[in-house]
C-alpha atoms as a PDB file:
ATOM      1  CA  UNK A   1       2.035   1.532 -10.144  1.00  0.00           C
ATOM      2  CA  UNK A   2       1.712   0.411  -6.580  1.00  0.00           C
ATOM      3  CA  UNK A   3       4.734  -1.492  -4.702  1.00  0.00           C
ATOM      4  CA  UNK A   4       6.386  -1.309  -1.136  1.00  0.00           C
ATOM      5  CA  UNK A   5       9.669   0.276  -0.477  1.00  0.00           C
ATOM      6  CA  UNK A   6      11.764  -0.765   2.303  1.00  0.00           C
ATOM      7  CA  UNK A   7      14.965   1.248   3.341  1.00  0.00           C
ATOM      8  CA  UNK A   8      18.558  -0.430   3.593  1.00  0.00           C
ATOM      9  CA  UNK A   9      20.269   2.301   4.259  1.00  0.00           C
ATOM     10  CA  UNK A  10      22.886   5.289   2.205  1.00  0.00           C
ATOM     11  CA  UNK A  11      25.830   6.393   1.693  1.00  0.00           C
ATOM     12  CA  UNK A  12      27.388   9.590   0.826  1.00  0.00           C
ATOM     13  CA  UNK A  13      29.939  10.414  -2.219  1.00  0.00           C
ATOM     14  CA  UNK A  14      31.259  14.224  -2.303  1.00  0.00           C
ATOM     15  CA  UNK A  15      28.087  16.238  -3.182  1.00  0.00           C
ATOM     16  CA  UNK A  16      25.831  12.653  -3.496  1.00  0.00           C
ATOM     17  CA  UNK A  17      23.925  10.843  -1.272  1.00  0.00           C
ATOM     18  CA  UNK A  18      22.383   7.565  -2.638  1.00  0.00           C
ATOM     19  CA  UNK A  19      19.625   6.002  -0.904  1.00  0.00           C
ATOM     20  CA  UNK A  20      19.164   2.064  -1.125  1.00  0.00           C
ATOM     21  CA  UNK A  21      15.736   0.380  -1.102  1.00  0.00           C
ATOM     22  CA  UNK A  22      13.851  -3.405  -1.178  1.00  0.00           C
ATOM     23  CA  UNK A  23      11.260  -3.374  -3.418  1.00  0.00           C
ATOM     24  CA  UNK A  24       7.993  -5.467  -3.720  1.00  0.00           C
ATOM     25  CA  UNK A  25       5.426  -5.639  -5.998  1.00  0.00           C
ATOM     26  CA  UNK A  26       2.698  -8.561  -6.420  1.00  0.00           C
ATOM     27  CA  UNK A  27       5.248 -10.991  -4.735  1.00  0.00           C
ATOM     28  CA  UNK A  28       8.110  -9.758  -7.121  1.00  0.00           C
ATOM     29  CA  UNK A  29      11.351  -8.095  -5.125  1.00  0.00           C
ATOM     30  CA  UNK A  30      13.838  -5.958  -6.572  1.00  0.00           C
ATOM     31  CA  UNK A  31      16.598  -2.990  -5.839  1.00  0.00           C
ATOM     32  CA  UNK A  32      15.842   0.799  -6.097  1.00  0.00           C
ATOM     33  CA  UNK A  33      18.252   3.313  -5.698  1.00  0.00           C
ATOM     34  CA  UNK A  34      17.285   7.238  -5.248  1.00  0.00           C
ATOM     35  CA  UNK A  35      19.952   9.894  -6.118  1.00  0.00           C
ATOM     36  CA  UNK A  36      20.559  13.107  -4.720  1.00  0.00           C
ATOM     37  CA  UNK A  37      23.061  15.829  -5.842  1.00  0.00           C
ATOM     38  CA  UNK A  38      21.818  19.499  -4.689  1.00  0.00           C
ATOM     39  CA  UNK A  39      18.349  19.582  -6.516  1.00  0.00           C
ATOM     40  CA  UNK A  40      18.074  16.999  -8.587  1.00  0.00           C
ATOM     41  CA  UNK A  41      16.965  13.568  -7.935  1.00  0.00           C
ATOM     42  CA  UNK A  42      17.451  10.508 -10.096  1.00  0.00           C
ATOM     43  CA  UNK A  43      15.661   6.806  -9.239  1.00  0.00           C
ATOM     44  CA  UNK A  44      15.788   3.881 -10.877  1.00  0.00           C
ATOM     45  CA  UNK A  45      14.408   0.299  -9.207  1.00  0.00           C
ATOM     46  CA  UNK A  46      14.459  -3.507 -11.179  1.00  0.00           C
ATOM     47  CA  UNK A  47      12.734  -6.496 -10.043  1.00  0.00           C
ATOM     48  CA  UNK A  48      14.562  -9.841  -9.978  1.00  0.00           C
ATOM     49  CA  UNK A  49      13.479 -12.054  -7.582  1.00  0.00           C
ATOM     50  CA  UNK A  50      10.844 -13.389  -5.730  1.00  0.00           C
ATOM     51  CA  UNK A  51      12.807 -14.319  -2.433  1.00  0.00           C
ATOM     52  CA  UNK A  52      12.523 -11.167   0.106  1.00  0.00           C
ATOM     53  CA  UNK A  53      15.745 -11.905   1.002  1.00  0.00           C
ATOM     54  CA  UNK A  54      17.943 -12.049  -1.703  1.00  0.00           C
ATOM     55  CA  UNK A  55      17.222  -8.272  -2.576  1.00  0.00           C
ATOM     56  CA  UNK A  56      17.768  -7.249   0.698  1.00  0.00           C
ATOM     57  CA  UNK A  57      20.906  -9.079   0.247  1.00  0.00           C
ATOM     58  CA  UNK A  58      21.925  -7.220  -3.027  1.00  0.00           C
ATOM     59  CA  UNK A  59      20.653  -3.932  -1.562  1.00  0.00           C
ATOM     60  CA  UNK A  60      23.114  -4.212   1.274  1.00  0.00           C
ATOM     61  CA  UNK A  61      25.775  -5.428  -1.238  1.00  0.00           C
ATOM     62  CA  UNK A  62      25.349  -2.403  -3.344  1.00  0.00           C
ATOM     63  CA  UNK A  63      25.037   0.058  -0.411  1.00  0.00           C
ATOM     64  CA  UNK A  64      28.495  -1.458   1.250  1.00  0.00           C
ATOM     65  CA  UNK A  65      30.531  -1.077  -2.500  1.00  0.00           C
ATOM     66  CA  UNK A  66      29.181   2.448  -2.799  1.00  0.00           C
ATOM     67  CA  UNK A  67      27.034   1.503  -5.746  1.00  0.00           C
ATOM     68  CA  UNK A  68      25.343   4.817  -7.791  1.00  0.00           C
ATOM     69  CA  UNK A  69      22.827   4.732 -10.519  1.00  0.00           C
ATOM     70  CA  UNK A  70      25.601   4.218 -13.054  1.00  0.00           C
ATOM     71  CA  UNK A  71      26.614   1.275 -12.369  1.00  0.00           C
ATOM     72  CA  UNK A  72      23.499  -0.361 -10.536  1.00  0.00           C
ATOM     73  CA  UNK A  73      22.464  -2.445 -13.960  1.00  0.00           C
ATOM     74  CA  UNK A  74      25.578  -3.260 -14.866  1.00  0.00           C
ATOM     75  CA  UNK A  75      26.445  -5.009 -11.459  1.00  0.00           C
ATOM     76  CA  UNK A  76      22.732  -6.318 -11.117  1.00  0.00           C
ATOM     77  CA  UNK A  77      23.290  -7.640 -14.640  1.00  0.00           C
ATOM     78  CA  UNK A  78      26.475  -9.750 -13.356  1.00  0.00           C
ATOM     79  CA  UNK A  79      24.811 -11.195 -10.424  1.00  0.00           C
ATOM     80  CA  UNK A  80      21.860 -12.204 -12.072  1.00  0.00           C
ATOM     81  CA  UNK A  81      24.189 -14.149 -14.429  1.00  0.00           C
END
């Protein structure tokens, strides 16, 4: 699987750092988030739009309320809604 990755920006919890990204694939944009605490590293990424814009929107959303993997569906489920 082949798509761009743009960087929005992190932000740092205790021991995690969370990474925020713009995705694109075949005209499709979406949210990933990378995951860091000491070695491991967890990623997840969904597509939901097709408006470059909007998921830079979310992504900053989600990086400004501190948003981690947990809760990254959940919230992306809301807005979508």
């Amino acid at each position: 699987m082949v798509y761009t990755k743009y960087y929005v920006g992190k932000t740092n919890l205790s021991d995690l750092e969370v990474k925020y990204f713009v995705i694109e694939k075949e005209r499709k944009y979406g949210i990933a988030l990378e995951q860091y605490s000491g070695d491991l590293i967890e990623c997840d990424y969904e597509y939901f739009t097709e408006e470059h814009n909007e998921a830079t929107k979310v992504a900053r959303f989600m990086q400004e309320s501190r948003v981690t993997l947990t809760s990254m569906t959940e919230i992306l489920d809301d807005y979508i809604q």
